[in-house]
N, C-alpha and C. Protein backbone atom coordinates (compact mmCIF):
# COMPACT_ATOMS: atom_id res chain seq x y z
N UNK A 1 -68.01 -58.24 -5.76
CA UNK A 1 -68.89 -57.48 -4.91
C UNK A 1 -68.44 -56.02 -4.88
N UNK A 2 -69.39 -55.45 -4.68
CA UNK A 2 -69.10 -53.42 -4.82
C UNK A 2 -70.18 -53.24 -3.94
N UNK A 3 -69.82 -51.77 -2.94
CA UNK A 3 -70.67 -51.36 -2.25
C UNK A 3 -71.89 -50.81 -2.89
N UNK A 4 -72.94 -50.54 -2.95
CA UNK A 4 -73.85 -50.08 -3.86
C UNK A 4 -74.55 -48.65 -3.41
N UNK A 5 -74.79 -48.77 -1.73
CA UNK A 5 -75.09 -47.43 -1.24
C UNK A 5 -74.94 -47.15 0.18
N UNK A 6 -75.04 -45.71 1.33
CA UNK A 6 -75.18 -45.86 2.10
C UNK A 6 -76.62 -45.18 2.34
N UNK A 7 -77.62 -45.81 3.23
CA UNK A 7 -78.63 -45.35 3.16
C UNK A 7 -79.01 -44.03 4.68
N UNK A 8 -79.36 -43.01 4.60
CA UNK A 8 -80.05 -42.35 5.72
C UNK A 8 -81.26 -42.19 5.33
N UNK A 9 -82.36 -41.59 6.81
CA UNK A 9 -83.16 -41.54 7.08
C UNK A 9 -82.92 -39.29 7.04
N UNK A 10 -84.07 -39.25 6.76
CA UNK A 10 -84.32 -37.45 6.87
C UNK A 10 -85.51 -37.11 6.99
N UNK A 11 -85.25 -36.30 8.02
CA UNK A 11 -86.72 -35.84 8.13
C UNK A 11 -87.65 -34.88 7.21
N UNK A 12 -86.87 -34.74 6.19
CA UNK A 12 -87.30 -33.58 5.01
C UNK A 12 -86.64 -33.86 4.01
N UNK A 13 -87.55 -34.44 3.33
CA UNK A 13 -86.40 -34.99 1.83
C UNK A 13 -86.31 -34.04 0.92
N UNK A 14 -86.81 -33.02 0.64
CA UNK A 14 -86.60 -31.69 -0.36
C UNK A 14 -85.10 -30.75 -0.02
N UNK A 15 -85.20 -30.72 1.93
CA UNK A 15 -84.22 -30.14 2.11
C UNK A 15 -83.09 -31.25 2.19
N UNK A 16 -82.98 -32.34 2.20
CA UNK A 16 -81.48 -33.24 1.78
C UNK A 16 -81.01 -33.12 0.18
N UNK A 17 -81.91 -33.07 -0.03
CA UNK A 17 -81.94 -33.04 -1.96
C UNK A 17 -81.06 -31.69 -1.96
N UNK A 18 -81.49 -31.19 -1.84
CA UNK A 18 -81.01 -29.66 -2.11
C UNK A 18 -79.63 -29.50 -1.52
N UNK A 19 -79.11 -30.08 0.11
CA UNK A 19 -78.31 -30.27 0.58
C UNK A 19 -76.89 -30.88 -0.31
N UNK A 20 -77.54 -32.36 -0.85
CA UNK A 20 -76.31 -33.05 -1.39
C UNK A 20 -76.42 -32.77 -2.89
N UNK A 21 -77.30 -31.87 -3.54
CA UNK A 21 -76.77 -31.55 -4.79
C UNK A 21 -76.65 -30.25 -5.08
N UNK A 22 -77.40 -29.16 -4.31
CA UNK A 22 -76.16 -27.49 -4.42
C UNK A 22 -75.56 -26.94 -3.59
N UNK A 23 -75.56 -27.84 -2.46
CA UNK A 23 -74.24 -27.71 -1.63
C UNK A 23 -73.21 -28.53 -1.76
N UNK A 24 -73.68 -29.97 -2.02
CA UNK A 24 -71.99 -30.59 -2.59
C UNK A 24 -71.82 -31.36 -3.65
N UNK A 25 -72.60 -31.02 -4.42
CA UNK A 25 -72.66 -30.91 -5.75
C UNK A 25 -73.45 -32.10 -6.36
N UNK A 26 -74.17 -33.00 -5.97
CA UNK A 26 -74.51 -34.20 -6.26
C UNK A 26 -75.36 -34.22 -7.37
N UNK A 27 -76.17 -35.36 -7.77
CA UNK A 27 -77.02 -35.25 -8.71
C UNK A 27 -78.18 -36.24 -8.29
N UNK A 28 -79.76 -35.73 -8.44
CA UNK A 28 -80.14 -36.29 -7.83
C UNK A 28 -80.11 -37.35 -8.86
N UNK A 29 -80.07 -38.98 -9.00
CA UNK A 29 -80.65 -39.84 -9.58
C UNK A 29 -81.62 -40.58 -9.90
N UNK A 30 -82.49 -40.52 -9.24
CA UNK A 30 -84.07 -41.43 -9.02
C UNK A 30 -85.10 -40.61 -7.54
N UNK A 31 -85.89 -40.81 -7.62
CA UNK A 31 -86.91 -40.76 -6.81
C UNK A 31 -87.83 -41.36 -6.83
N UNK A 32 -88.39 -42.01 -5.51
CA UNK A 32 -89.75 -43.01 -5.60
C UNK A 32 -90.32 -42.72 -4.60
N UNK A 33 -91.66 -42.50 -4.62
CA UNK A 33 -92.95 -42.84 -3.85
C UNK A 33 -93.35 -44.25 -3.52
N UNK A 34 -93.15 -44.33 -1.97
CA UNK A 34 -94.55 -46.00 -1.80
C UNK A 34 -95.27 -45.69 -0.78
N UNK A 35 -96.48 -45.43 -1.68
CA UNK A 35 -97.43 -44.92 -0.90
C UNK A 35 -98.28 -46.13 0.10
N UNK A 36 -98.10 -47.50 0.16
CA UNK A 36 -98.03 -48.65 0.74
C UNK A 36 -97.41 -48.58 1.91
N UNK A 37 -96.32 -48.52 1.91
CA UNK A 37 -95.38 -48.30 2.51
C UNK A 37 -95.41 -46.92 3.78
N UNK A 38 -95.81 -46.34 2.76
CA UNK A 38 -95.86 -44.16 3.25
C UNK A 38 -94.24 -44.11 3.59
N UNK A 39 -93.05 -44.21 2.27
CA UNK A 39 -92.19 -43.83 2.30
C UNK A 39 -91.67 -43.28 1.11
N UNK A 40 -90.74 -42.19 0.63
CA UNK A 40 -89.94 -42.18 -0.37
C UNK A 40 -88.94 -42.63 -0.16
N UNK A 41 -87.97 -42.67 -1.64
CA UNK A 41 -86.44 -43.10 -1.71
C UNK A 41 -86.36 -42.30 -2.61
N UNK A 42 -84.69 -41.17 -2.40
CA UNK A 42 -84.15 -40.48 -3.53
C UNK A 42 -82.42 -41.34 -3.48
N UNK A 43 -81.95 -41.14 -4.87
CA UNK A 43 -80.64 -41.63 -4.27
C UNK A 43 -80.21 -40.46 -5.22
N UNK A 44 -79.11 -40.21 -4.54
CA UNK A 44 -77.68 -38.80 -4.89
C UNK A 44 -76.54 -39.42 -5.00
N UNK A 45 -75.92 -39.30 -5.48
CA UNK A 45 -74.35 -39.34 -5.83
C UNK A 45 -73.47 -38.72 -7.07
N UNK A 46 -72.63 -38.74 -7.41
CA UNK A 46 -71.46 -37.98 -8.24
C UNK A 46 -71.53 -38.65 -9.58
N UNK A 47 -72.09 -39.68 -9.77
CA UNK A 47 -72.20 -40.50 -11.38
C UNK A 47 -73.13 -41.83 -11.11
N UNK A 48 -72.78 -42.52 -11.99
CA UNK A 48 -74.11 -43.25 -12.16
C UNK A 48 -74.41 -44.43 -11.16
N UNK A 49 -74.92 -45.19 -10.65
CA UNK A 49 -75.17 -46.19 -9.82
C UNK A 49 -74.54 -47.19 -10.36
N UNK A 50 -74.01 -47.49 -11.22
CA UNK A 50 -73.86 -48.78 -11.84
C UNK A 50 -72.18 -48.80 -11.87
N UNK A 51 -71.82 -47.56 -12.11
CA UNK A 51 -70.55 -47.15 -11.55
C UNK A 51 -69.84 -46.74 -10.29
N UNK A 52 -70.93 -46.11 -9.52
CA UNK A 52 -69.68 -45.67 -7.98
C UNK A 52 -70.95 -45.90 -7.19
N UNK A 53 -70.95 -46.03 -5.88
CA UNK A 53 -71.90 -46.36 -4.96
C UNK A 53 -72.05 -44.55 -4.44
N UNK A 54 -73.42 -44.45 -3.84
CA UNK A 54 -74.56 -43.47 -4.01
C UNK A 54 -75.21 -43.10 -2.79
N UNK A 55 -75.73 -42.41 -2.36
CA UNK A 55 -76.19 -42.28 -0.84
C UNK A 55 -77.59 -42.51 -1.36
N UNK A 56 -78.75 -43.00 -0.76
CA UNK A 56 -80.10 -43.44 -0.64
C UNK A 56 -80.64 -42.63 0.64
N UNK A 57 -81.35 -41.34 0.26
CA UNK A 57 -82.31 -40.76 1.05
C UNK A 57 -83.50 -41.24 1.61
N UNK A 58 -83.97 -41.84 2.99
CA UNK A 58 -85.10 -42.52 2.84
C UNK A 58 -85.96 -41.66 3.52
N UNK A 59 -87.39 -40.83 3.44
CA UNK A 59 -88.25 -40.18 4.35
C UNK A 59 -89.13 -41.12 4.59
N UNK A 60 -89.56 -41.63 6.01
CA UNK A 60 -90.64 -41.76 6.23
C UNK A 60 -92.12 -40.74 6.00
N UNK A 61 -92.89 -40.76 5.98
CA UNK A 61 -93.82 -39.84 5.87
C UNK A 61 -94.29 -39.43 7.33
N UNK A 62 -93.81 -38.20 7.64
CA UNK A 62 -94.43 -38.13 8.50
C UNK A 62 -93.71 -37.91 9.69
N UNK A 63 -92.36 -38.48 9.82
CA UNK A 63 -91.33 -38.60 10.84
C UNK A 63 -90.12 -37.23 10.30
N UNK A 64 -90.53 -36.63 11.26
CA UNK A 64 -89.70 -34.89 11.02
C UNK A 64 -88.01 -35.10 11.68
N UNK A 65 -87.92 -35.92 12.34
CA UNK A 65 -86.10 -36.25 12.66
C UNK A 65 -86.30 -37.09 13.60
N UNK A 66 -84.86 -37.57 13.79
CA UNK A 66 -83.91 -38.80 13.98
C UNK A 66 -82.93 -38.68 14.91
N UNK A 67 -82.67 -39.72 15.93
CA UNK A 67 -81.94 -39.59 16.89
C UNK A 67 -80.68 -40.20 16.18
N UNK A 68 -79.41 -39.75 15.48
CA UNK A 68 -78.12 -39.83 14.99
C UNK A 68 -77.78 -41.08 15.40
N UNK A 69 -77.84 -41.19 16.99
CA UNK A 69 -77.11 -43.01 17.48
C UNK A 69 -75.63 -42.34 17.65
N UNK A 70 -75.01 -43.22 18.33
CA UNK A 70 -73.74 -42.77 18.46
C UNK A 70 -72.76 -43.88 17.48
N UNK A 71 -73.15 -45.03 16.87
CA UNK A 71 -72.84 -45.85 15.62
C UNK A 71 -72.39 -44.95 14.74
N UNK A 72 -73.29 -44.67 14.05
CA UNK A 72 -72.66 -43.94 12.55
C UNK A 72 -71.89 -42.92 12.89
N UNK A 73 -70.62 -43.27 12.42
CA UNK A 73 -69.95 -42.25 12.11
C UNK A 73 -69.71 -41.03 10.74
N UNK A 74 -69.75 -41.05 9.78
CA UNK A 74 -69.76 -40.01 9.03
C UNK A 74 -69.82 -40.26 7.14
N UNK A 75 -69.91 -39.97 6.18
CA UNK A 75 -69.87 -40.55 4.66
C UNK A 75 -68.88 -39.46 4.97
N UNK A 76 -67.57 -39.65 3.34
CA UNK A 76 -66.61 -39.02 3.62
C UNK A 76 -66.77 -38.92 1.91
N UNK A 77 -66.16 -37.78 1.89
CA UNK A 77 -65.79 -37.35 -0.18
C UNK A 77 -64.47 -36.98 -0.42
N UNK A 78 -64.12 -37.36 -1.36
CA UNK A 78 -62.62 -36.49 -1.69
C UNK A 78 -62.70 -35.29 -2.65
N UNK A 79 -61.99 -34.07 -2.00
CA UNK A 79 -62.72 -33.10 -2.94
C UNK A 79 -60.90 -32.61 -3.28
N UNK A 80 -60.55 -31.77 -4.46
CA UNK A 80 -59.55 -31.21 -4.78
C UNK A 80 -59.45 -30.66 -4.09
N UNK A 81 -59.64 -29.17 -3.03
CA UNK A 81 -59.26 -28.16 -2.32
C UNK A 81 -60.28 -28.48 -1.15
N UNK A 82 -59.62 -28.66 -0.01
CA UNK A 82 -60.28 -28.96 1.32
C UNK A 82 -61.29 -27.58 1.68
N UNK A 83 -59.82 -26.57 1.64
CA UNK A 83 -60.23 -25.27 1.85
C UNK A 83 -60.99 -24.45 1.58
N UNK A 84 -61.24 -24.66 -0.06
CA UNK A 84 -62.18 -23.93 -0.97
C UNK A 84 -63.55 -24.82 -1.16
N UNK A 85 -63.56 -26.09 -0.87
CA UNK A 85 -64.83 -26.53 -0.52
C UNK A 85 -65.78 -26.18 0.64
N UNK A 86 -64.81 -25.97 1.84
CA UNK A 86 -65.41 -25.23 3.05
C UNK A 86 -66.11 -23.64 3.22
N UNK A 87 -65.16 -23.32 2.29
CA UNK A 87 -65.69 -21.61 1.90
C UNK A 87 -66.94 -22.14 0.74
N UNK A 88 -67.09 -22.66 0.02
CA UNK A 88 -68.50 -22.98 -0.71
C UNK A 88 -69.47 -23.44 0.08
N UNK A 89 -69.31 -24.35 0.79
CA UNK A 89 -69.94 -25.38 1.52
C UNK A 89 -70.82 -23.92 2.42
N UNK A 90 -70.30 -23.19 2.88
CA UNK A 90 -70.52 -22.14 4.07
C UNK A 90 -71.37 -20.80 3.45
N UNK A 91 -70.60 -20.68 1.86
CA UNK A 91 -71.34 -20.00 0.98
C UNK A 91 -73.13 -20.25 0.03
N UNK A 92 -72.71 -21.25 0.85
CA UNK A 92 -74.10 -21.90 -0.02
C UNK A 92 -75.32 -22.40 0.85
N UNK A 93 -74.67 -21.79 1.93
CA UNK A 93 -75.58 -21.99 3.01
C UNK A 93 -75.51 -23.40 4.28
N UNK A 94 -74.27 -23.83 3.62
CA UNK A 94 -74.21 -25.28 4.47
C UNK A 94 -73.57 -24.91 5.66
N UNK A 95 -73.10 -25.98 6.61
CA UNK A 95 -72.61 -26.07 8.12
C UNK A 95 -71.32 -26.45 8.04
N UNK A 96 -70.32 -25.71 8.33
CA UNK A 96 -68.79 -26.87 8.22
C UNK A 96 -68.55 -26.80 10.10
N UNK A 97 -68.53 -28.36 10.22
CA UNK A 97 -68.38 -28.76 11.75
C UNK A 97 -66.59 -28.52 11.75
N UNK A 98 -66.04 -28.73 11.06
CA UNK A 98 -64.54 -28.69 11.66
C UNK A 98 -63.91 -28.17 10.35
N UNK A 99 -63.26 -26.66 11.01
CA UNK A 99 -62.65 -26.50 9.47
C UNK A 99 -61.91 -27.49 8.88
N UNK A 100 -60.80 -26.86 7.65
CA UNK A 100 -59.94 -27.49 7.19
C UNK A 100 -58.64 -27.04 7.65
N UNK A 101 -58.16 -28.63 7.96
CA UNK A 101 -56.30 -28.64 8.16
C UNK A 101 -56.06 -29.66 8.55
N UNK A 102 -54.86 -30.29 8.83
CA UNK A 102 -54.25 -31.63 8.80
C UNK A 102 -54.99 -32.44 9.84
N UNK A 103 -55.35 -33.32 9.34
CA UNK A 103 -56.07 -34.38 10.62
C UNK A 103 -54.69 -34.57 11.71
N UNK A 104 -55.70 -34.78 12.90
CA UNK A 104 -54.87 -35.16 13.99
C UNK A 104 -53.66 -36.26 14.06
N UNK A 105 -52.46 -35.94 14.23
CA UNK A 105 -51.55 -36.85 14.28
C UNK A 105 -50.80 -37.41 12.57
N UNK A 106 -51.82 -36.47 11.49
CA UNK A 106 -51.26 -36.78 10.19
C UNK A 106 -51.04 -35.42 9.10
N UNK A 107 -51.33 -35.42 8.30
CA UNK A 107 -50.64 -34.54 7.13
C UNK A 107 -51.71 -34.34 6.02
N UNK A 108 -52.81 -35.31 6.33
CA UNK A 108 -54.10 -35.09 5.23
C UNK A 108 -54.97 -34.26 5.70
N UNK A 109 -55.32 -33.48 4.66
CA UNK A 109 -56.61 -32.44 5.19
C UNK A 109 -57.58 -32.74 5.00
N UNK A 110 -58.16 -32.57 6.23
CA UNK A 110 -59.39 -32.77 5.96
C UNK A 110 -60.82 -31.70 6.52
N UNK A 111 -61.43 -32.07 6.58
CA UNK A 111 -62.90 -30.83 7.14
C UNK A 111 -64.21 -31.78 7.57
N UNK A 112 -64.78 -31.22 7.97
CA UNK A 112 -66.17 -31.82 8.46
C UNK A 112 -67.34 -31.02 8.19
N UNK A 113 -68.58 -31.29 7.30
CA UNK A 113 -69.75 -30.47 7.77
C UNK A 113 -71.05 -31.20 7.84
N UNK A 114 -71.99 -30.88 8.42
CA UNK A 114 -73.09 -31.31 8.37
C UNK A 114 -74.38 -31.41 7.24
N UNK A 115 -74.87 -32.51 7.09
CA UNK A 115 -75.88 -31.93 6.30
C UNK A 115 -77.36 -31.56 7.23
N UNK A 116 -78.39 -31.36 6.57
CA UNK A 116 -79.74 -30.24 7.45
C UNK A 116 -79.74 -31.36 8.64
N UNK A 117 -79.44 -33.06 8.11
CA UNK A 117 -80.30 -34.07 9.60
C UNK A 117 -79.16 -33.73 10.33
N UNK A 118 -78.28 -32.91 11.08
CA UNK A 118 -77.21 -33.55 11.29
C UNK A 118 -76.18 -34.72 11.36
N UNK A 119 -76.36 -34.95 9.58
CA UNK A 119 -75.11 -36.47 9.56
C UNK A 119 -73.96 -35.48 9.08
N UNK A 120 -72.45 -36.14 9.74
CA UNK A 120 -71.33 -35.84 9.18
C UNK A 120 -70.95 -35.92 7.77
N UNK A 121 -70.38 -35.18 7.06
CA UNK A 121 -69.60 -35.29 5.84
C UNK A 121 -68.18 -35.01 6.31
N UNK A 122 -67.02 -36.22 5.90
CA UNK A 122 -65.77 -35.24 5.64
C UNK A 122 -65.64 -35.33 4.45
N UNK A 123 -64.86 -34.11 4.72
CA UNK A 123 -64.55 -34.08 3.54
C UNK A 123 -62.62 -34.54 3.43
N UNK A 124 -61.90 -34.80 2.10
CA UNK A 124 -60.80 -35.32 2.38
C UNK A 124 -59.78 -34.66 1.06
N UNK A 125 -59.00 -34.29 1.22
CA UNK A 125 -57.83 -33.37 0.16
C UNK A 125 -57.40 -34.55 -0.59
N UNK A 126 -57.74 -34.03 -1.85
CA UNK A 126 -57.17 -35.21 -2.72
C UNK A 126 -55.24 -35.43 -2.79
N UNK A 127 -55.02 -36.61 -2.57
CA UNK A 127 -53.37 -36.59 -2.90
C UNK A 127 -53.09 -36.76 -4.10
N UNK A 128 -51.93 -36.12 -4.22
CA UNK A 128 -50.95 -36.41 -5.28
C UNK A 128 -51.58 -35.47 -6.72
């Protein structure tokens, strides 16, 4: 068994697209219309589906945002430079909720930013 995806809801699927692939670099992979339905699905991630699990964008048609819930907590990435992802992330127009520096009570760095729905990203300093 392998995780395959985590799915959100957005109220603007052009601006998530844009979010998780030129702000943190993603690629989009697929997109679908069900017009049955009156929903799309995009899925983003760093390589292929069949290899690493993928985030799944879902828009309703029609539904402009989403009450967060206090459940989900955050998708997390490991990036080489905590620091220099935050200065891109900020450069590129994105939100960083918590800079970068050692998480509380430990020694790993990490950062936080938002994407447009307000969901969390951390981000996490690669070791070693």
């Amino acid at each position: 068994m392998r995780i395959l995806h985590t799915m959100i809801r957005t109220g603007n699927l052009d601006r998530s697209i844009d979010f998780y692939t030129k702000v943190l670099g993603m690629k989009l992979l697929r997109r679908h219309d069900y017009p049955e339905g009156k929903f799309t699905l995009a899925f983003v991630g760093y390589g292929d589906e069949r290899d690493q699990a993928v985030i799944e964008l879902t828009y309703n048609w029609g539904v402009e945002s989403y009450d967060l819930g206090a459940g989900f907590g955050h998708i997390a990435i490991e990036v080489d430079d905590v620091y220099a992802s935050c200065d891109e992330i900020k450069r590129l127009g994105g939100t960083v909720t918590r800079e970068a520096g050692p998480m509380k009570g430990g020694t790993t760095v990490i950062a936080f930013a938002a994407d447009p729905d307000g969901y969390k990203i951390e981000l996490i300093g690669k070791k070693g």
